[in-house]
Protein backbone atom coordinates (compact mmCIF):
# COMPACT_ATOMS: atom_id res chain seq x y z
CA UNK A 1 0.00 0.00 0.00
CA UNK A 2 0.94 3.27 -1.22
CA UNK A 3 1.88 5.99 2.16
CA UNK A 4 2.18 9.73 2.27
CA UNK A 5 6.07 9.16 2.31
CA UNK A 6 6.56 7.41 -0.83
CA UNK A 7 4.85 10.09 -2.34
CA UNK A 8 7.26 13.00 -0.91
CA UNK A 9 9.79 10.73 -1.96
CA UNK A 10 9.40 10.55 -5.51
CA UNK A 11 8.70 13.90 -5.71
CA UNK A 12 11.92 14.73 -4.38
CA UNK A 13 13.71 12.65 -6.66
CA UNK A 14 11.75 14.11 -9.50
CA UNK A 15 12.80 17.25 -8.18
CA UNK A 16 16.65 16.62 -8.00
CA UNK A 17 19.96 15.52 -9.82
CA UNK A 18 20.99 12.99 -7.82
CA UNK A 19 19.72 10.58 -4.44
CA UNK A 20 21.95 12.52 -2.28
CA UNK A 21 20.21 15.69 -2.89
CA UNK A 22 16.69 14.46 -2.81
CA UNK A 23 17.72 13.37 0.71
CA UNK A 24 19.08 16.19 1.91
CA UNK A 25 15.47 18.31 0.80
CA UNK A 26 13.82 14.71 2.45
CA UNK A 27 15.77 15.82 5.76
CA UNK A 28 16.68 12.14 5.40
CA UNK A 29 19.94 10.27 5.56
CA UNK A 30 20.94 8.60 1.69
CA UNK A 31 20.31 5.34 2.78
CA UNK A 32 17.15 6.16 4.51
CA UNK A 33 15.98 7.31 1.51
CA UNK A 34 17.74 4.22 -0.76
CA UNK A 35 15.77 2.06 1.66
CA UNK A 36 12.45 4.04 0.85
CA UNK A 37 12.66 3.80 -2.83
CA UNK A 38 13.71 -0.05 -2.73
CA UNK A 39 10.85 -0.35 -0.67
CA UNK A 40 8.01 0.99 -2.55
CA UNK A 41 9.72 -0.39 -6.05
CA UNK A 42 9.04 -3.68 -4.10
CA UNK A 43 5.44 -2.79 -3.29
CA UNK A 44 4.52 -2.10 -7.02
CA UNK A 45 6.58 -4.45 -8.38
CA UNK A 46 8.75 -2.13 -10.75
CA UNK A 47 11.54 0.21 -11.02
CA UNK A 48 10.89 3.78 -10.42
CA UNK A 49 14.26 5.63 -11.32
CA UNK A 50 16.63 4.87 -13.91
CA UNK A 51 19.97 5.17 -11.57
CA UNK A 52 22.67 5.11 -14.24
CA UNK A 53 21.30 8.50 -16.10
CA UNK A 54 22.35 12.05 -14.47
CA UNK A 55 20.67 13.56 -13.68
CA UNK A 56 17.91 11.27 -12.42
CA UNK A 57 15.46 10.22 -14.65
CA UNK A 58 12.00 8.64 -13.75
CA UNK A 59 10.87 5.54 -15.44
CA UNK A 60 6.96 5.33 -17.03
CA UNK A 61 5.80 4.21 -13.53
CA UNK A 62 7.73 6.72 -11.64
CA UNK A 63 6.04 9.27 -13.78
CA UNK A 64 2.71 8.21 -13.30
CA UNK A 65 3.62 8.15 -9.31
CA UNK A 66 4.67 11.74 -9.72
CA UNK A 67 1.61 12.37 -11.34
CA UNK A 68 -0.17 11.28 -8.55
CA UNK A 69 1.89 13.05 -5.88
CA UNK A 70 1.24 15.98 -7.54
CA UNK A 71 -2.07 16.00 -7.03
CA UNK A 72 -2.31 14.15 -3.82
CA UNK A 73 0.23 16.06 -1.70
CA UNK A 74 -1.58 19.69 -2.22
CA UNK A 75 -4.60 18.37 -0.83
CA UNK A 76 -3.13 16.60 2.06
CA UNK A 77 -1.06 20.25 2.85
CA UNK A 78 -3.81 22.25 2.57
CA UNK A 79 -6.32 20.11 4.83
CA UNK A 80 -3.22 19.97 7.36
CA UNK A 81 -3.32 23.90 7.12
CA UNK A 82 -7.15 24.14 7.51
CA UNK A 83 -6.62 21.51 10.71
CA UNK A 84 -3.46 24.01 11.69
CA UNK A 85 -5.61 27.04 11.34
CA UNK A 86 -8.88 25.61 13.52
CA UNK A 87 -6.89 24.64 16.12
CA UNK A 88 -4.90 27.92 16.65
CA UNK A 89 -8.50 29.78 16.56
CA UNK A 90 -8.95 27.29 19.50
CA UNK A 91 -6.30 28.69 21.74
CA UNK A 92 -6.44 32.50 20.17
CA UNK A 93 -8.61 35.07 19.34
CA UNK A 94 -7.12 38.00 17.28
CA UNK A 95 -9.86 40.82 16.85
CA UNK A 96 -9.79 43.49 14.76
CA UNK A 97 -12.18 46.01 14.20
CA UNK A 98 -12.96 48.59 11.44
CA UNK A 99 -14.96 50.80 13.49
CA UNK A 100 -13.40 53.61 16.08
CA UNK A 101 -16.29 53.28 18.67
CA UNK A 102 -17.01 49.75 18.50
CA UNK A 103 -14.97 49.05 22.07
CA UNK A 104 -17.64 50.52 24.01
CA UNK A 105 -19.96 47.23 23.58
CA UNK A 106 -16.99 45.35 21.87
CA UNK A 107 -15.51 45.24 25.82
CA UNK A 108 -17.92 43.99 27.49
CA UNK A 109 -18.96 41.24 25.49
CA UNK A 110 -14.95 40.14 25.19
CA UNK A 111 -15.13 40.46 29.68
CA UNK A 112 -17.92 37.97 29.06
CA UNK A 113 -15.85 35.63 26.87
CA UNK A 114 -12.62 35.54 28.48
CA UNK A 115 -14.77 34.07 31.60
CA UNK A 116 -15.83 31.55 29.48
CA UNK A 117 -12.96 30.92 27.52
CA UNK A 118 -9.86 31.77 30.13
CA UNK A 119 -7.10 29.29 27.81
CA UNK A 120 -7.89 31.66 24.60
CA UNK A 121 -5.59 34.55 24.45
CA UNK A 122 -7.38 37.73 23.31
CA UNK A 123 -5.84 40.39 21.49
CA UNK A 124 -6.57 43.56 19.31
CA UNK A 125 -4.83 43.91 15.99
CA UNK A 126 -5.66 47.12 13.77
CA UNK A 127 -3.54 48.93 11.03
CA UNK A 128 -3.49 52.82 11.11
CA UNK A 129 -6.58 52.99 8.98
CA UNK A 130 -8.94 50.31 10.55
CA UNK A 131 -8.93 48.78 7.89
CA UNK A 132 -9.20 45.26 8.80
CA UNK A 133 -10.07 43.08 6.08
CA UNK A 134 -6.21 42.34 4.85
CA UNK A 135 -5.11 41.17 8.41
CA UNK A 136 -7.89 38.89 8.03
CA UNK A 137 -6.84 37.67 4.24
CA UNK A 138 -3.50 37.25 5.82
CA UNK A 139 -4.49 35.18 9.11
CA UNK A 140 -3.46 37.65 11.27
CA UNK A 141 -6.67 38.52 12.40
CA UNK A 142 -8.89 35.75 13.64
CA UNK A 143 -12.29 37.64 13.20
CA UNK A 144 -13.24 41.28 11.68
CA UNK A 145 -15.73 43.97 13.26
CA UNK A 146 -17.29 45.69 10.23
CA UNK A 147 -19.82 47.34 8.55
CA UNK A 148 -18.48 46.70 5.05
CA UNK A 149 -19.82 43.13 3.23
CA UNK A 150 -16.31 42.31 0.70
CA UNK A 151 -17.06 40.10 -2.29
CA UNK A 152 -14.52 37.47 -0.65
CA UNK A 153 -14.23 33.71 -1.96
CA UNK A 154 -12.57 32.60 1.45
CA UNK A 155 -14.11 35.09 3.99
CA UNK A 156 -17.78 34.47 5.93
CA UNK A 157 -19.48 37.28 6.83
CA UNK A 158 -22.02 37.10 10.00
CA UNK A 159 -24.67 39.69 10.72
CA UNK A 160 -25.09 41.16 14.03
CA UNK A 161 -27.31 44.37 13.95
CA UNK A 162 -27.84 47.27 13.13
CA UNK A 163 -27.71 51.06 14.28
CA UNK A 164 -28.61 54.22 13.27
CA UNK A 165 -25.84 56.74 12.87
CA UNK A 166 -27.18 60.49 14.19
CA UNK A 167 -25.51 63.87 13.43
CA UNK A 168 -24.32 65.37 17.06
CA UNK A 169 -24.03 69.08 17.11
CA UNK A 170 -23.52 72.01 20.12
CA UNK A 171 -26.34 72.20 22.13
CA UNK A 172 -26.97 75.90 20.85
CA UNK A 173 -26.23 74.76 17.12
CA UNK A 174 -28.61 76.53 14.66
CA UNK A 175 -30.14 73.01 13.41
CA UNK A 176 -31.20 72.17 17.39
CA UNK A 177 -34.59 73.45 16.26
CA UNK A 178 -34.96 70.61 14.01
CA UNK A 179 -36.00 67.01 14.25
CA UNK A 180 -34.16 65.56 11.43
CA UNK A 181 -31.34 67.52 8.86
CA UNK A 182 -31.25 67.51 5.46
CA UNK A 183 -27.58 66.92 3.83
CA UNK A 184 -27.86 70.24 2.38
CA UNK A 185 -27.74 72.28 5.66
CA UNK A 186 -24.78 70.90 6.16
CA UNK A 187 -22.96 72.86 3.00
CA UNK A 188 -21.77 75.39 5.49
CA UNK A 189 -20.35 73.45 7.99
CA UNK A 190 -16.74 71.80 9.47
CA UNK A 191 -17.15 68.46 9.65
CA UNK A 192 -15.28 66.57 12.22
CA UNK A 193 -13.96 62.65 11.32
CA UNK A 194 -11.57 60.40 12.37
CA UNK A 195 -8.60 60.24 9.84
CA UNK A 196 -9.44 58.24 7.29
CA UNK A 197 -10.71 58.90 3.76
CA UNK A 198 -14.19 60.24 3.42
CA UNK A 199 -14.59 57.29 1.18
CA UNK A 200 -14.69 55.44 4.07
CA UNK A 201 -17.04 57.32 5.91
CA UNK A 202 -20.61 56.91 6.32
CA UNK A 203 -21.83 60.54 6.13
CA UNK A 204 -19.85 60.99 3.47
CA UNK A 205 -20.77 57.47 1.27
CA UNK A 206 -24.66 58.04 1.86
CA UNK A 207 -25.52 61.38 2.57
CA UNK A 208 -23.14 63.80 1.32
CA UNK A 209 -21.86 62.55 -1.64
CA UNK A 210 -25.24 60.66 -3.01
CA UNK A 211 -26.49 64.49 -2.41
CA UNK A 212 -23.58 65.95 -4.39
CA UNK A 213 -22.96 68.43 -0.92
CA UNK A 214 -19.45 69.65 -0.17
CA UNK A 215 -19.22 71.20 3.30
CA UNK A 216 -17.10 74.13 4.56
CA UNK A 217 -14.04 71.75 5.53
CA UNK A 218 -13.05 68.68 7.57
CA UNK A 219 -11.28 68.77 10.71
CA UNK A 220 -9.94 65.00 12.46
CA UNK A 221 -10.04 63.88 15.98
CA UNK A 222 -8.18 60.38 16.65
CA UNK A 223 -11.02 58.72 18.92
CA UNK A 224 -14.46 59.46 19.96
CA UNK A 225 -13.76 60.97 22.96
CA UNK A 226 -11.64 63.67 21.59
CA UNK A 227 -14.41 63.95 18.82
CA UNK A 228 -17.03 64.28 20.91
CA UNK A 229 -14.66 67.52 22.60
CA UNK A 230 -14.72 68.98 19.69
CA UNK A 231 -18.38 69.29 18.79
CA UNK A 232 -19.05 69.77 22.37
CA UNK A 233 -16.35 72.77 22.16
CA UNK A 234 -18.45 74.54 18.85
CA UNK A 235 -15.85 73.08 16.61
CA UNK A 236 -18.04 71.68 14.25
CA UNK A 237 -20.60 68.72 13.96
CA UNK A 238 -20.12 64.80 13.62
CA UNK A 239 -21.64 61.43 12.53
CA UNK A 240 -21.90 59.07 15.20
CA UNK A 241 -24.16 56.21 16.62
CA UNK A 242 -26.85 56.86 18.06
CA UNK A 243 -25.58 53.91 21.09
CA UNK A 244 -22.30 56.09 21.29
CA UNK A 245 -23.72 59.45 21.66
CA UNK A 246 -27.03 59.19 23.21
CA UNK A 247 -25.74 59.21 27.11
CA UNK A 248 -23.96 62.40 26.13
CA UNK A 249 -26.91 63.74 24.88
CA UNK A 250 -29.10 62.92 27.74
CA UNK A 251 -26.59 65.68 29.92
CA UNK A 252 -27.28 67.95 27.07
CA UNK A 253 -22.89 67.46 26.16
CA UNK A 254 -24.30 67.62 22.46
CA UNK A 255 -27.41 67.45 20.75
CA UNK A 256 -28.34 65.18 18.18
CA UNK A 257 -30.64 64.46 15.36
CA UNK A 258 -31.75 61.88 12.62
CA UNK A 259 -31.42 62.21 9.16
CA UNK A 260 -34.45 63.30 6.93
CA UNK A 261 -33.77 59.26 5.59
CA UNK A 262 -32.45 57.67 8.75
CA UNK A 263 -29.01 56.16 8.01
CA UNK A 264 -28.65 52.81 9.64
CA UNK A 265 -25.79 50.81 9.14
CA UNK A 266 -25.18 47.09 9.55
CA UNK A 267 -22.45 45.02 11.81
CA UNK A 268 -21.31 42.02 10.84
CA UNK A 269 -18.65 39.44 12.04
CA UNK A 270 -16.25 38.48 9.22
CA UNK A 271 -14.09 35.17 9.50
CA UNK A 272 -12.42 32.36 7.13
CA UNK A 273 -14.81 30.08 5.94
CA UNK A 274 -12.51 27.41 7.37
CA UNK A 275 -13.35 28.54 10.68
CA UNK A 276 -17.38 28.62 10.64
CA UNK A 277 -17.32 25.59 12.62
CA UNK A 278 -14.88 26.94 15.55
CA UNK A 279 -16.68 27.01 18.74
CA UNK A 280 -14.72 29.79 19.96
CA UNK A 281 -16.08 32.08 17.18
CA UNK A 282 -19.55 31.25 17.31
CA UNK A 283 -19.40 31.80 21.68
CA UNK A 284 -17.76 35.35 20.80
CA UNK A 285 -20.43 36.39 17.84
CA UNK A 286 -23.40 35.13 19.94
CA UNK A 287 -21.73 37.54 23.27
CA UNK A 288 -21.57 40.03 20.81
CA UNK A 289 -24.95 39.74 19.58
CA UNK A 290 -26.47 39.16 23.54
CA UNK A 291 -24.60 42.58 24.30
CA UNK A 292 -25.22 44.54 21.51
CA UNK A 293 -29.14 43.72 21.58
CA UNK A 294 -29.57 44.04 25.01
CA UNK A 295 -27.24 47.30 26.21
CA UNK A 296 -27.09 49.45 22.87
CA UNK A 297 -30.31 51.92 22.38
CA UNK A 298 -30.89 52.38 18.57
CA UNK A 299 -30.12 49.11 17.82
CA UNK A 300 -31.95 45.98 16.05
CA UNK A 301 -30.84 42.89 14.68
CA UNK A 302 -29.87 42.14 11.10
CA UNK A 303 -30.94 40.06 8.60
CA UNK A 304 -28.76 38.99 5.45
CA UNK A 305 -28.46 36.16 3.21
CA UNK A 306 -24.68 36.24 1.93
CA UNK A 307 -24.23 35.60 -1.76
């Protein structure tokens, strides 16, 4: 019966000039690897190698053994990696997160989970522009935060809920008269973000820019609580959730209001396909979801049938 090694083993040999050097990429002695090849030319009943050419050549058989390592040995590697993968999901969870005020529920529900789950290292991984989605294609994140769906092959993506996002202003801002706020009052304003693209932000993508509104200029503020200073302060306004903000508003901090088409955006848990049946993940995303649902006002939960 054919085994995993005689496979590796003529595909060394294919993939050399001589025994000796097959070994050596074997990791193998030369007459481990003389013993191998007599050995499975004794289980098929035929000579594999023709040992007086140089460099090696392989006879019809040994070709049609190649053949068959080539195709065979892939599959075993990659099922080996999708075992490797699942079990180091088992023992870590690396989060990242593509949104700047996630942590206020994100914490919580990962206090929850590290109770349950005390032998599973937790850690945050993010790249300057929280933009997550590569350390996941890479496997250096375990599991992505975001509001973004990616047309990935290789990449599940989980819905959570949804919130609505609300424009905070100063509580003696002219539009504090108002119940909602067209994108067209804001043409005159400073707009304050975190610093990323406005591609990347919400009021940008759906209200501004669908509007065709520019607005008087954009100031940045690394975190929410610096940005919710600077509104506070008469700085300028902001797009926030409605979860993040509406405690602040409550002490009259800021004032806030909807938008004449209430923007609500969508969470969802991205991970590798190989992973969907970790029981790690599915513990966080269900924390996530008992948090979120139960602690965030202007919340709901999500439906979505991924493509």
């Amino acid at each position: 019966m054919l085994e995993i090694k005689h496979l590796r083993c003529i595909q060394a040999i294919a993939a050399s000039s001589s025994l000796k050097s097959a070994a050596a990429k074997l990791f193998i002695t030369d007459s481990a690897l003389s013993h191998q090849l007599k050995d499975l030319e004794q289980r098929i009943n035929s000579h594999l190698v023709l040992r007086k050419q140089q460099p090696l050549q392989l006879t019809q058989h040994g070709q049609q053994l190649l053949s068959l390592a080539q195709q065979v040995l892939p599959l075993i590697e990659q099922t080996e990696q999708q075992f490797s993968t699942a079990q180091q999901q088992q023992t870590r969870l690396n989060i990242s997160v593509d949104c700047h005020a996630c942590f206020q529920w994100l914490l919580p529900a990962l206090q929850r989970f590290q109770q349950t789950w005390p032998e599973v290292n937790s850690h945050f991984c993010q790249d300057k522009d929280y933009n997550g989605l590569p350390l996941l294609q890479r496997g250096e994140a375990d599991i992505l935060l975001t509001s973004e769906v990616s047309p990935e092959e290789q990449i599940h993506f989980e819905p959570l809920f949804e919130y609505e996002m609300v424009l905070i202003c100063p509580p003696q801002h002219r539009l504090t008269s108002q119940a909602t706020v067209k994108a067209s009052q804001l043409s005159q304003e400073t707009i304050i973000s975190y610093p990323v693209t406005p591609q990347r932000l919400d009021l940008y993508r759906y209200i501004l820019q669908p509007s065709q509104v520019a607005v008087k200029q954009w100031k940045h503020a690394d975190n929410p609580a610096m940005l919710l200073q600077m509104v506070a302060a008469g700085m300028g306004v902001a797009a926030m959730p409605y979860w993040a903000v509406e405690h602040y508003a409550q002490q009259q901090f800021v004032h806030l209001l909807s938008f004449e088409q209430a923007l609500w955006r969508p969470m969802y848990a991205a991970f590798s396909k190989n992973a969907q049946s970790s029981t790690v993940l599915k513990d966080f995303v269900e924390l996530i979801l008992q948090q979120a649902l139960s602690q965030l006002k202007g919340s709901r939960a999500l439906s979505f049938k991924q493509k």
